[in-house]
N, C-alpha and C. Protein backbone atom coordinates (compact mmCIF):
# COMPACT_ATOMS: atom_id res chain seq x y z
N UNK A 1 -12.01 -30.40 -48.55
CA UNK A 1 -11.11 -29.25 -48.56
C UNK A 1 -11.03 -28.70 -49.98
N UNK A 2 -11.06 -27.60 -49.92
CA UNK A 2 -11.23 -26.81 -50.88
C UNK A 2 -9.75 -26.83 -52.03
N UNK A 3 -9.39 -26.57 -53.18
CA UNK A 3 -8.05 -27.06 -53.98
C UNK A 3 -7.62 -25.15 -54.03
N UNK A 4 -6.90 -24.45 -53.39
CA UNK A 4 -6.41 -23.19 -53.79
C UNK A 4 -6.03 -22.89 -55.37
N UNK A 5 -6.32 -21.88 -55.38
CA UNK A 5 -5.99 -21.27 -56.87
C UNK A 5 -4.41 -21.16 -57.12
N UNK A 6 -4.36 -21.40 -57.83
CA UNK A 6 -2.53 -21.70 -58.05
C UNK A 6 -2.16 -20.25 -57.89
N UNK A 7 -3.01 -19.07 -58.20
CA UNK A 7 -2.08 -17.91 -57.70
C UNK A 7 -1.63 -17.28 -56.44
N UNK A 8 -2.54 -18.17 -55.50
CA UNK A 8 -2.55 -18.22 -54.56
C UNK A 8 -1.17 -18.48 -53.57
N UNK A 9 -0.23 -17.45 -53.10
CA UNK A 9 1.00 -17.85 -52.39
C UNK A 9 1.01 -18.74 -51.26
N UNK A 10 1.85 -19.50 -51.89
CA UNK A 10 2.66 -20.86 -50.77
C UNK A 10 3.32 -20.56 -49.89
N UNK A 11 3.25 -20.68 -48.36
CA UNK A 11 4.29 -20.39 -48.18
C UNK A 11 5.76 -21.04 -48.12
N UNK A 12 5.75 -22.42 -48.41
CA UNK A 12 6.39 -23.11 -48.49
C UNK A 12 7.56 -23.60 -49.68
N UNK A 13 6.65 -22.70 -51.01
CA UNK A 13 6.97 -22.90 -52.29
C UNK A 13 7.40 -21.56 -52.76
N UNK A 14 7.70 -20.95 -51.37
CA UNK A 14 7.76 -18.88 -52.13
C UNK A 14 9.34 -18.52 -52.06
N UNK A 15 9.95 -17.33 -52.53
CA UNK A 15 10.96 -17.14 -52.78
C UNK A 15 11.23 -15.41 -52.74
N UNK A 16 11.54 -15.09 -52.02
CA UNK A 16 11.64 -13.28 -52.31
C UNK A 16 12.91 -12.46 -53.12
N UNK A 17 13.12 -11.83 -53.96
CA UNK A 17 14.08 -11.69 -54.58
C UNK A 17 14.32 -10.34 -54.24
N UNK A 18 15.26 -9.54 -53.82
CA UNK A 18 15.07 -7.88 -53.67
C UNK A 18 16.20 -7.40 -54.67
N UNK A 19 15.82 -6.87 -55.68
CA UNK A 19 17.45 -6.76 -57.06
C UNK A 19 17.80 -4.81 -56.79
N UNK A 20 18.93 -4.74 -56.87
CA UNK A 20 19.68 -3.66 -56.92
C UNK A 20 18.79 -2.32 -56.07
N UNK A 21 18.35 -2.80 -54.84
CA UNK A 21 18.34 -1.27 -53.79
C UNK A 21 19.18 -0.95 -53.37
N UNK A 22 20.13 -0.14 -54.11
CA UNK A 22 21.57 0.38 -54.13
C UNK A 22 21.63 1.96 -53.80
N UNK A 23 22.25 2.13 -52.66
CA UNK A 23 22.67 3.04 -51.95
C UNK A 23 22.99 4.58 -53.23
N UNK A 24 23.70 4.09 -53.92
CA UNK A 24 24.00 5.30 -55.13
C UNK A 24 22.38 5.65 -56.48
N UNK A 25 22.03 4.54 -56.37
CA UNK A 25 21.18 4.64 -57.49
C UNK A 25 19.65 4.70 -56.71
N UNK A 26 19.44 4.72 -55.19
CA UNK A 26 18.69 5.21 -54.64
C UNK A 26 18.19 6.63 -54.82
N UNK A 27 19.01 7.52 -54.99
CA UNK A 27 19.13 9.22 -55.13
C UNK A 27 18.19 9.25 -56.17
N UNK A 28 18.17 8.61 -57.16
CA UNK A 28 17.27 9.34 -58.45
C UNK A 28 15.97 8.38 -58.50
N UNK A 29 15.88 7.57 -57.61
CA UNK A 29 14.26 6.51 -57.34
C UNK A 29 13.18 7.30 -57.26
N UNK A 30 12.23 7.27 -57.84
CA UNK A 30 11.15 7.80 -57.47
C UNK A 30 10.57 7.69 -55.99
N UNK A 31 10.31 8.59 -55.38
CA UNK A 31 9.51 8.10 -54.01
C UNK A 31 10.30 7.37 -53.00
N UNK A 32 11.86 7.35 -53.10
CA UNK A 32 12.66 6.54 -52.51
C UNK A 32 12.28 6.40 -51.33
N UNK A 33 12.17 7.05 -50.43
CA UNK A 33 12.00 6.84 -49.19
C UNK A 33 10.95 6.23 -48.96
N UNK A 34 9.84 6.13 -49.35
CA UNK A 34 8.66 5.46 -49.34
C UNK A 34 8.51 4.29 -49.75
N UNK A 35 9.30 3.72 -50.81
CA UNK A 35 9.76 2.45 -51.30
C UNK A 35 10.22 1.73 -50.31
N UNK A 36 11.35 2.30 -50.14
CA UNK A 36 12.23 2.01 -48.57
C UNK A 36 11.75 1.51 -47.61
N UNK A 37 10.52 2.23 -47.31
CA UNK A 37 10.01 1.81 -45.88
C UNK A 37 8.86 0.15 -46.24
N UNK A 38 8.24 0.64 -47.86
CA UNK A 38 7.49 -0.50 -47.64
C UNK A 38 7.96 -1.71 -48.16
N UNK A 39 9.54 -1.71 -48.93
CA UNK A 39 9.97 -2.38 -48.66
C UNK A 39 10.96 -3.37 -47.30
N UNK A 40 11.01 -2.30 -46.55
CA UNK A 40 11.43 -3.34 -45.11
C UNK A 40 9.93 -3.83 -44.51
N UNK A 41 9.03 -3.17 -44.74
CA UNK A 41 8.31 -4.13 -43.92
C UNK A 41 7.92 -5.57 -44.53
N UNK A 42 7.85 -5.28 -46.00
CA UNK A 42 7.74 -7.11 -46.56
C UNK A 42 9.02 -7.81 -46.58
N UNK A 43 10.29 -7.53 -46.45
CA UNK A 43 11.03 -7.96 -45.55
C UNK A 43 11.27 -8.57 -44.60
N UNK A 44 10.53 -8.01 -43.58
CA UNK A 44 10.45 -8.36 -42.24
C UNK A 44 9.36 -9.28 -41.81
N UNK A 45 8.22 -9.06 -42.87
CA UNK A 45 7.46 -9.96 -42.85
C UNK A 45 7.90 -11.63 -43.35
N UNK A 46 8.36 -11.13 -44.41
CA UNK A 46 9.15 -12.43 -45.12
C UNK A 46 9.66 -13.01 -44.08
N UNK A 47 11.09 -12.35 -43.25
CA UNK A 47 11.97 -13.06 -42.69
C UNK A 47 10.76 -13.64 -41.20
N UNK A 48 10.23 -13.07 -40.80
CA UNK A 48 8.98 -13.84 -39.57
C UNK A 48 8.36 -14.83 -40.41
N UNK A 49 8.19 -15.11 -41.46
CA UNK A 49 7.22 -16.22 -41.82
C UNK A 49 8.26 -17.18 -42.56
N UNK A 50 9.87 -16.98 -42.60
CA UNK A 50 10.50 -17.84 -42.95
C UNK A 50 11.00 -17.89 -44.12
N UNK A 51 10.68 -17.23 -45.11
CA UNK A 51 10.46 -16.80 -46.77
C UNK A 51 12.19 -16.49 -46.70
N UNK A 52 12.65 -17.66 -48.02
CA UNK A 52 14.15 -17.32 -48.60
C UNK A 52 13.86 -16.24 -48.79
N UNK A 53 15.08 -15.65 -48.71
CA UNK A 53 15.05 -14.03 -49.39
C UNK A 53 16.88 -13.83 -50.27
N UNK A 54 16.73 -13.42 -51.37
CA UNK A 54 18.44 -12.82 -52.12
C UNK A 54 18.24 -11.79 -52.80
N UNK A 55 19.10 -10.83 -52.25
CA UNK A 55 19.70 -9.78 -52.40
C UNK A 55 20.60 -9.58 -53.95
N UNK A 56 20.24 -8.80 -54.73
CA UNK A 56 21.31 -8.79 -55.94
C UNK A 56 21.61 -7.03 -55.68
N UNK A 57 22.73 -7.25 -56.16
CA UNK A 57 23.28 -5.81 -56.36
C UNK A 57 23.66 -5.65 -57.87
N UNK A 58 23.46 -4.43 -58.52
CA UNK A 58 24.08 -4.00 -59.95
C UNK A 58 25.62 -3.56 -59.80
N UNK A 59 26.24 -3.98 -60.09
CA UNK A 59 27.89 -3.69 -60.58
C UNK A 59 27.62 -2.13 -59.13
N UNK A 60 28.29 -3.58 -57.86
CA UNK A 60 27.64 -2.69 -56.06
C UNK A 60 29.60 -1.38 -56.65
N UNK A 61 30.63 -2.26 -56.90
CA UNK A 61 31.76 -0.94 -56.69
C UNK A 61 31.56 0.35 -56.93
N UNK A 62 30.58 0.36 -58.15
CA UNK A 62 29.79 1.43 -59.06
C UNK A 62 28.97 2.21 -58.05
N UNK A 63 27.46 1.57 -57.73
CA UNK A 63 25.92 1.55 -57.30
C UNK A 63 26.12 1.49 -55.77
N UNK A 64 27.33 0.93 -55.23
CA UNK A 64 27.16 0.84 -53.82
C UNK A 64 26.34 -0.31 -53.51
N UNK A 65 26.52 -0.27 -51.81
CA UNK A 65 25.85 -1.71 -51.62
C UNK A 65 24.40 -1.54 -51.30
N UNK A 66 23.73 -2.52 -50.95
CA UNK A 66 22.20 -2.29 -50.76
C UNK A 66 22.29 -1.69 -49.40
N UNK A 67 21.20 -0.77 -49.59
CA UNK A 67 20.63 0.11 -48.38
C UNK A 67 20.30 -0.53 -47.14
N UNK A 68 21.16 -0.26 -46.11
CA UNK A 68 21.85 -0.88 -44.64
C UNK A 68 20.30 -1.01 -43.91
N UNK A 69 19.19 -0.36 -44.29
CA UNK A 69 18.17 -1.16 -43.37
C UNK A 69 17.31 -2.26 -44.37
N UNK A 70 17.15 -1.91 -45.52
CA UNK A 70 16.39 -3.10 -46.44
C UNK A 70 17.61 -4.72 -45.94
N UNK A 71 19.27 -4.61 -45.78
CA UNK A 71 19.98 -5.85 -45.46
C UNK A 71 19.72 -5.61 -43.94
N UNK A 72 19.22 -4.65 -43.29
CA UNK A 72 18.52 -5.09 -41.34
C UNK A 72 17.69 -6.18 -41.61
N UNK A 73 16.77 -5.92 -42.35
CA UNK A 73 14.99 -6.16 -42.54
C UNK A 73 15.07 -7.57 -43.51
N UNK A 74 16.26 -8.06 -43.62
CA UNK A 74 15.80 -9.04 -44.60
C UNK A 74 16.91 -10.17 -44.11
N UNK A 75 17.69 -9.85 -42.88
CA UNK A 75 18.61 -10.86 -42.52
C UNK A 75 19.76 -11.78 -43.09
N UNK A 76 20.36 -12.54 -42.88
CA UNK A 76 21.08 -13.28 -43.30
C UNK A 76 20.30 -13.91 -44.59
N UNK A 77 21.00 -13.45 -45.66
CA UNK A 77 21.01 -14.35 -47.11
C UNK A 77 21.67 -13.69 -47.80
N UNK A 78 21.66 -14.92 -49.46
CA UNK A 78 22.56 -14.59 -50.06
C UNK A 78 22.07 -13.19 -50.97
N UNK A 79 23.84 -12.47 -50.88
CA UNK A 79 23.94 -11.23 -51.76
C UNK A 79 24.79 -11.60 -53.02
N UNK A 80 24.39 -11.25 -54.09
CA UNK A 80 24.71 -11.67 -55.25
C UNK A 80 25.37 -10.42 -55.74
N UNK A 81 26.11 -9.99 -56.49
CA UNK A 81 26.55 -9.03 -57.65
C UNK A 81 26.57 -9.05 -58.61
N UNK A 82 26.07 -8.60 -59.13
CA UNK A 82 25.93 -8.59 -60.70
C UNK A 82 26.31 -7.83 -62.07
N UNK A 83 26.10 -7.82 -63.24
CA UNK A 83 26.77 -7.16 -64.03
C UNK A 83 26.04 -7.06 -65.25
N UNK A 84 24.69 -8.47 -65.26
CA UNK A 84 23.49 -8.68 -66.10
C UNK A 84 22.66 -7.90 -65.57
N UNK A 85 21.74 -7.27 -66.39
CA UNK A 85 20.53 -6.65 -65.79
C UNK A 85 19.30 -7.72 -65.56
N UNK A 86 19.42 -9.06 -66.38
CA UNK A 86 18.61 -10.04 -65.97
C UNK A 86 19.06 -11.22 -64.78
N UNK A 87 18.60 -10.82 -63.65
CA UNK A 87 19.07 -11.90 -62.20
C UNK A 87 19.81 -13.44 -63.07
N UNK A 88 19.00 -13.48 -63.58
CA UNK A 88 19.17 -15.35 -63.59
C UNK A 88 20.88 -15.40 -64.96
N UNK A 89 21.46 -14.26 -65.40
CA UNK A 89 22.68 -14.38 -66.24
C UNK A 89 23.36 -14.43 -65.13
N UNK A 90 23.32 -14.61 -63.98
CA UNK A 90 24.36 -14.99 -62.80
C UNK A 90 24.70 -15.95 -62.40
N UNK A 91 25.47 -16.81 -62.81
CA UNK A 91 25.40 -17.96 -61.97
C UNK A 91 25.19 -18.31 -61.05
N UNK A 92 25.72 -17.10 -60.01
CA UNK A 92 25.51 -17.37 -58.25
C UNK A 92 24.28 -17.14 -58.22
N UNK A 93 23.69 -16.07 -58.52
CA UNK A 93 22.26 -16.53 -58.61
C UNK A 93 21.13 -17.74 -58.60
N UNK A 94 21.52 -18.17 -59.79
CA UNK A 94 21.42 -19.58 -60.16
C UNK A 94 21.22 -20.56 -58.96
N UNK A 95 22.78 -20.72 -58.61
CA UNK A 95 23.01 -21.89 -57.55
C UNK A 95 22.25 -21.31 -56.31
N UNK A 96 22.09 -19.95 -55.59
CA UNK A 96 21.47 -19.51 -54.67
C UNK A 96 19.88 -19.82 -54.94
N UNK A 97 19.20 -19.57 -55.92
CA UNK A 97 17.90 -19.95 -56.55
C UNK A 97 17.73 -21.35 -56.45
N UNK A 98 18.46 -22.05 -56.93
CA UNK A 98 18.43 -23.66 -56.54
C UNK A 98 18.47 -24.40 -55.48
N UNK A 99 18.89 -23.58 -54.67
CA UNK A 99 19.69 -23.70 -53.22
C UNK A 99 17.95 -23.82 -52.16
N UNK A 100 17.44 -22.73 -53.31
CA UNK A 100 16.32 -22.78 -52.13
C UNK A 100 14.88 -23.91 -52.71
N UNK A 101 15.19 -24.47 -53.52
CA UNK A 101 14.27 -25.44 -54.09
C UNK A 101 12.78 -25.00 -54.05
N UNK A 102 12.64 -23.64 -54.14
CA UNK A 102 11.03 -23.10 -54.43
C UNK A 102 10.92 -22.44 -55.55
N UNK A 103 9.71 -22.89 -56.38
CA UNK A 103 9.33 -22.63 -57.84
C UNK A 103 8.55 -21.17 -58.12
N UNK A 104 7.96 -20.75 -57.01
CA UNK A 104 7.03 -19.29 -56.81
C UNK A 104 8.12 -18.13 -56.47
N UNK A 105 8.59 -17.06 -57.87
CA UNK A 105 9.57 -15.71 -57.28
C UNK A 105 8.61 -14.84 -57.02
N UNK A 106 8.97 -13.94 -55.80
CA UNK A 106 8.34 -12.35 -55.82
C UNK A 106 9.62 -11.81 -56.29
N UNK A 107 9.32 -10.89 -57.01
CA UNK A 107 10.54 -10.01 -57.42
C UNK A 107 10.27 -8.45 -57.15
N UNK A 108 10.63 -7.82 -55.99
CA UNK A 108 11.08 -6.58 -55.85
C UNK A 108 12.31 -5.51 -55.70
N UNK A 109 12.12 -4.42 -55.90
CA UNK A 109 13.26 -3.57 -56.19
C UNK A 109 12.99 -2.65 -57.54
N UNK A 110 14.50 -2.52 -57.77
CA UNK A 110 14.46 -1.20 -58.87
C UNK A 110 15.51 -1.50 -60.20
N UNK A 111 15.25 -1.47 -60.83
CA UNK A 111 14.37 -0.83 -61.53
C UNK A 111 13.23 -1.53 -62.24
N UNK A 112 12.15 -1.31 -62.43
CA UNK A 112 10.83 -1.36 -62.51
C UNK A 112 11.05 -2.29 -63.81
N UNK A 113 11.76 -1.63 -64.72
CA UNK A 113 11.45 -1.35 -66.30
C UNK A 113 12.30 -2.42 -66.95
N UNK A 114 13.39 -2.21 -66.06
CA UNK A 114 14.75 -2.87 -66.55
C UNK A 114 15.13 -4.09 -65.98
N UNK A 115 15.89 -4.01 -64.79
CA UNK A 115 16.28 -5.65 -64.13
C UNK A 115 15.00 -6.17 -63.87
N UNK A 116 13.99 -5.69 -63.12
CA UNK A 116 12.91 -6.38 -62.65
C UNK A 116 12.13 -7.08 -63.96
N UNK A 117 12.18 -6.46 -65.29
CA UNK A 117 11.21 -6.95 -66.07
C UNK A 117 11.77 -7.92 -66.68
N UNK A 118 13.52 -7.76 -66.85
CA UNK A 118 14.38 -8.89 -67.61
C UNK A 118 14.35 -9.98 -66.71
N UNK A 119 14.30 -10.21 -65.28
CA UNK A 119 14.39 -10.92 -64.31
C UNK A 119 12.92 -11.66 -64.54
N UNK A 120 11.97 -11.14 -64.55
CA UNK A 120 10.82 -11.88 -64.33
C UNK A 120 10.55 -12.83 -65.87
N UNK A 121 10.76 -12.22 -66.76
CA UNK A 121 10.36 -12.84 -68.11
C UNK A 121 11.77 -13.99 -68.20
N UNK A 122 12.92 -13.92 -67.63
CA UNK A 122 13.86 -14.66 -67.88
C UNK A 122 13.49 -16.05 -66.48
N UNK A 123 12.23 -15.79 -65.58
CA UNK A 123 12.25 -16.77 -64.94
C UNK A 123 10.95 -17.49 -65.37
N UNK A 124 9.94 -16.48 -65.60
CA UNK A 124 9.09 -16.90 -66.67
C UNK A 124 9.45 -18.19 -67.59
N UNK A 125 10.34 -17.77 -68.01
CA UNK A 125 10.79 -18.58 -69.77
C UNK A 125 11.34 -20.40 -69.33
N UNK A 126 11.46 -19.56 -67.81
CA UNK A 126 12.31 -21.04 -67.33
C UNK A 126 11.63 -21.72 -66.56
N UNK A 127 10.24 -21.77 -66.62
CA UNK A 127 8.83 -22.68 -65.74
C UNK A 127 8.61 -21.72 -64.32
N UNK A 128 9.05 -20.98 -64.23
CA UNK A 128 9.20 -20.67 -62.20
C UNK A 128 7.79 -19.59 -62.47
N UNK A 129 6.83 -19.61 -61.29
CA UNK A 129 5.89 -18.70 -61.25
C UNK A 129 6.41 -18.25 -61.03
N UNK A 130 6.14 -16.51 -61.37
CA UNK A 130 6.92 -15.49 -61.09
C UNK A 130 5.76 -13.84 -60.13
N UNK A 131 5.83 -13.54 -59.06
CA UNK A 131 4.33 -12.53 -58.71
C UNK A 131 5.63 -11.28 -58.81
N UNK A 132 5.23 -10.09 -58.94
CA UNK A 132 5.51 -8.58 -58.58
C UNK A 132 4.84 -8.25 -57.62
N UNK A 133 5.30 -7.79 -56.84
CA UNK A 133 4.92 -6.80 -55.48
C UNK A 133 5.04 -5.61 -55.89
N UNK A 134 3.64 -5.04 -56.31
CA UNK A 134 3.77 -3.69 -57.39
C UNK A 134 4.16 -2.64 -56.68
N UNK A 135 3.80 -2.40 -55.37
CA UNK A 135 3.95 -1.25 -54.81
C UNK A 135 5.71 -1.47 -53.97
N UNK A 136 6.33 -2.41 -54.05
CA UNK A 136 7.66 -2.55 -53.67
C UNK A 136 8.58 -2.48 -55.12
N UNK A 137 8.36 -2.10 -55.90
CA UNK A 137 9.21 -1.57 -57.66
C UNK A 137 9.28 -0.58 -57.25
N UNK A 138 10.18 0.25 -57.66
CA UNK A 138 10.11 1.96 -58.17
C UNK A 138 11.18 1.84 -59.52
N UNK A 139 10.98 2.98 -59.95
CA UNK A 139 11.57 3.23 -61.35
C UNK A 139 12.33 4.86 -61.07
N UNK A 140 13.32 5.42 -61.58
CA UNK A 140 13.25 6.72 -61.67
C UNK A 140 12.13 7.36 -62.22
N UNK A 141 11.37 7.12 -63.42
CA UNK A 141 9.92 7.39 -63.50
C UNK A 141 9.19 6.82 -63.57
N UNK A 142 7.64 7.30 -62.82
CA UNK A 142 6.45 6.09 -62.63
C UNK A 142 6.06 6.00 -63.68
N UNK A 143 6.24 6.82 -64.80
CA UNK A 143 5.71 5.91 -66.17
C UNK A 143 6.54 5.05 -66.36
N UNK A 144 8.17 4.58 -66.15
CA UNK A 144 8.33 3.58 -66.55
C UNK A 144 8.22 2.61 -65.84
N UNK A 145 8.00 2.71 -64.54
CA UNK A 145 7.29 1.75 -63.57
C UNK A 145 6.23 1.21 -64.02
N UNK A 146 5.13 1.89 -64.42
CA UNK A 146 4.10 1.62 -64.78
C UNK A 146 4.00 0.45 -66.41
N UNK A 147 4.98 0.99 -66.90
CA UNK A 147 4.66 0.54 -68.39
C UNK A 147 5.40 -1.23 -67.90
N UNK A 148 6.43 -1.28 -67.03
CA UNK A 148 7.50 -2.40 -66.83
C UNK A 148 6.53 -3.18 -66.20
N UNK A 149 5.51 -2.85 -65.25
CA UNK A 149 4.61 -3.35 -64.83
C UNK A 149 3.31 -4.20 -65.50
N UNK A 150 3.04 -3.33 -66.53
CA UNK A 150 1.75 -3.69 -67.24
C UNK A 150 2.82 -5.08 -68.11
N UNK A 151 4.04 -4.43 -68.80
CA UNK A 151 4.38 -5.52 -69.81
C UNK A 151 4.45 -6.64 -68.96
N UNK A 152 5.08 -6.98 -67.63
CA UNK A 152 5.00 -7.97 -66.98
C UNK A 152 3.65 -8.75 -66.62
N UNK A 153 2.53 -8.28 -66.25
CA UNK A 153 1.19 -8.69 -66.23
C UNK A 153 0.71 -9.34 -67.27
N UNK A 154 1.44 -8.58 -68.88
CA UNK A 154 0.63 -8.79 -70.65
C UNK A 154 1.44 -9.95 -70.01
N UNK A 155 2.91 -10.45 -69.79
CA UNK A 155 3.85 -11.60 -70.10
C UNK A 155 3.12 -12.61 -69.03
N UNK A 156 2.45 -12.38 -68.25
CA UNK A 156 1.97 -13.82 -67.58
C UNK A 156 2.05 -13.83 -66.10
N UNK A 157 3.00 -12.93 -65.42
CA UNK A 157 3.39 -12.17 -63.99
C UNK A 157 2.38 -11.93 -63.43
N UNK A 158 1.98 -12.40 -62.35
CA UNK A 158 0.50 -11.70 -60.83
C UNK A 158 1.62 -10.42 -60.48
N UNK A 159 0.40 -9.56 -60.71
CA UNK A 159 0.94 -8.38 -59.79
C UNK A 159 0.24 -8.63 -58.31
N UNK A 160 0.91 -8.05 -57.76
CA UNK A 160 0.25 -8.65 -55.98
C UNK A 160 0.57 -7.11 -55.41
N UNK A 161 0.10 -7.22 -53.84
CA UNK A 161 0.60 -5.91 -53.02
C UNK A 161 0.95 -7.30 -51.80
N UNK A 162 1.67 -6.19 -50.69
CA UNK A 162 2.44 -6.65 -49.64
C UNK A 162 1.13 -7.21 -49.09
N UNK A 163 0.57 -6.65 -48.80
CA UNK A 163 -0.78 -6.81 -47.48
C UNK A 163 -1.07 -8.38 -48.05
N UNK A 164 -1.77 -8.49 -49.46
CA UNK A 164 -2.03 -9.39 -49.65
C UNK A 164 -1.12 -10.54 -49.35
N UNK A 165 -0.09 -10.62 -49.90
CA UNK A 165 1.18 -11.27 -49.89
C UNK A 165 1.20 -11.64 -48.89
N UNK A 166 1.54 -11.23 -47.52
CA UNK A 166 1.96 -11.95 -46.15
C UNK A 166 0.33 -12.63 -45.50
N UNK A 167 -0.85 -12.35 -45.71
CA UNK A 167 -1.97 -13.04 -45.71
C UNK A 167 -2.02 -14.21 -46.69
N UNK A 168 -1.77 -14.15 -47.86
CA UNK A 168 -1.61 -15.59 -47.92
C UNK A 168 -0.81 -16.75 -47.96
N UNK A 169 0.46 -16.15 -47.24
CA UNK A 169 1.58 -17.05 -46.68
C UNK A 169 1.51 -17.79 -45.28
N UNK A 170 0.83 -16.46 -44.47
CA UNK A 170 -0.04 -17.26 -43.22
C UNK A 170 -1.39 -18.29 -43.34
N UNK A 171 -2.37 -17.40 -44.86
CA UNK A 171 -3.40 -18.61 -44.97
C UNK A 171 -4.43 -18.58 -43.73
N UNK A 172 -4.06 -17.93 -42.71
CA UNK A 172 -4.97 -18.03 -41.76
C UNK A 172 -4.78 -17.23 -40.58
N UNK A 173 -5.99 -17.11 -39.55
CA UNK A 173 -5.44 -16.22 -38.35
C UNK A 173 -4.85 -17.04 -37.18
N UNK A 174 -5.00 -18.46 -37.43
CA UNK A 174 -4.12 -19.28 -36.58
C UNK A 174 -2.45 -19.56 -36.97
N UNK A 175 -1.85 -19.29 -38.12
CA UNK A 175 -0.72 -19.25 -38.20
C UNK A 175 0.14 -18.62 -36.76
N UNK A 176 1.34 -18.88 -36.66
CA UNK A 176 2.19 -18.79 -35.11
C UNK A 176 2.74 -17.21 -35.47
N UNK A 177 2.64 -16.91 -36.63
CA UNK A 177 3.25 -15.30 -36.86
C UNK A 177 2.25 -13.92 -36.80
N UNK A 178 0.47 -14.96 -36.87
CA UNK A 178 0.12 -13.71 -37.40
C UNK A 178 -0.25 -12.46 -36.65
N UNK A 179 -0.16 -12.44 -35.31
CA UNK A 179 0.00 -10.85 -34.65
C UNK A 179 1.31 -10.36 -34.85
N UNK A 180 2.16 -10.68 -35.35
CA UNK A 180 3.68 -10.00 -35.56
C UNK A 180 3.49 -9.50 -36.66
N UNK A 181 2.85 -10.71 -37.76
CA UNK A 181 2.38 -9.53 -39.12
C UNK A 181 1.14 -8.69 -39.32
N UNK A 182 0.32 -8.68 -38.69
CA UNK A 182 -0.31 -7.85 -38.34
C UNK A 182 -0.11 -6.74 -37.49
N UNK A 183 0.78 -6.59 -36.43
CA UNK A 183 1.14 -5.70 -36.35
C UNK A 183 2.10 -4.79 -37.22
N UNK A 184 3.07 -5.99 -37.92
CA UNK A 184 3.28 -4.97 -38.72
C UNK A 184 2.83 -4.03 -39.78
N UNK A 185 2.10 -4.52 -40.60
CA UNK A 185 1.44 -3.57 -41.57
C UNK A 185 0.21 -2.23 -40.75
N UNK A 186 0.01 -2.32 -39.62
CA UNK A 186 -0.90 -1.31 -39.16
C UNK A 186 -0.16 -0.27 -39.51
C-alpha cells in the first residue's frame, strides 16, 4: 500500500472552519452570491461525509448572524463570536477546536485578507495543518483576496478547491457518500 502525501485530506483528521459569513458584512463581499452558493455546497458535502464543522461570527450584534442557508448547509455545530480577528484569540474556539481532536483546518469565509489570514498563520504557529479552500474566501476586493491568499501559500497553507477537497475525503468511488457528493458538485 502506497504511504499518501501528507497533503493529502483525511477524512478522519479534517476540520472545517467557516469565519464571519455575516448577514451585514455580506453586502460589500465580492461576488457574494456566488460565494454563497459554493460555499453551501462544501458544507453539505462536509456535513454527508461527517467533517466537524464551526461557525465564527465577527462582533454578530454589529455584523449580524451568519447567513441562514450557509447555518442550513452546515448543521448542528458550534457557533462562536468573536471580537479577535484571529479565530484561535477565542477561547471558545479553542475548547470547540479541541473538542474535535483533528489536527488538519480548512478555513473558509471572509475576509480573505484579514480573519482568514490571521486565523491560518495563528494555527500554523500552533503545529495544526492548515488548507484554504480558495474559491470559498471572498474579500470585498479580489486583490485583497488574492494577495491574503498568496501570503498564506508564501506562510506554508495548501490552497485547495472544493471538488478536490470532498474527493479526497472519500479517497475513493466506493466510499458510502460518494453519489450524494457527486451529485452534488454537478
Amino acid at each position: 500500500m502506497l504511504t499518501p502525501h501528507p497533503d493529502l485530506a483525511r477524512l478522519e483528521d479534517s476540520l472545517l472552519v467557516l469565519i464571519d459569513c455575516q448577514e451585514r458584512l455580506w453586502k460589500v463581499i465580492h461576488d457574494g452570491p456566488a460565494l454563497e452558493q459554493r460555499l453551501g455546497k462544501l458544507l453539505q458535502g462536509a456535513r454527508s461525509l461527517g467533517v466537524p464543522v464551526i461557525v465564527t461570527e465577527q462582533d454578530p450584534a454589529k455584523l449580524g448572524a451568519t447567513l441562514s442557508t450557509l447555518l442550513a448547509a452546515a448543521g448542528e455545530c458550534p457557533r462562536i463570536a468573536k471580537s479577535s480577528f484571529a479565530c484561535g484569540s477565542e477561547p471558545a474556539f479553542n475548547e470547540a477546536l479541541r473538542a474535535t481532536e483533528r489536527g488538519t483546518v480548512f478555513l473558509v469565509g471572509v475576509e480573505a485578507h484579514i480573519c482568514v489570514v490571521q486565523t491560518a498563520l495563528d494555527l500554523l504557529a500552533r503545529g495544526f495543518k492548515v488548507q484554504i479552500v480558495g474559491e470559498c474566501t471572498g474579500s470585498r476586493d479580489p486583490a485583497n483576496r488574492a494577495a491574503g491568499l498568496q501570503r498564506l501559500s508564501d506562510a506554508g497553507a495548501v490552497i485547495t478547491v472544493t471538488e478536490s477537497l470532498l474527493f479526497e475525503w472519500m479517497s475513493s468511488t466506493q466510499h458510502p457518500a460518494f453519489r450524494t457528493i457527486r451529485d452534488l458538485i454537478k
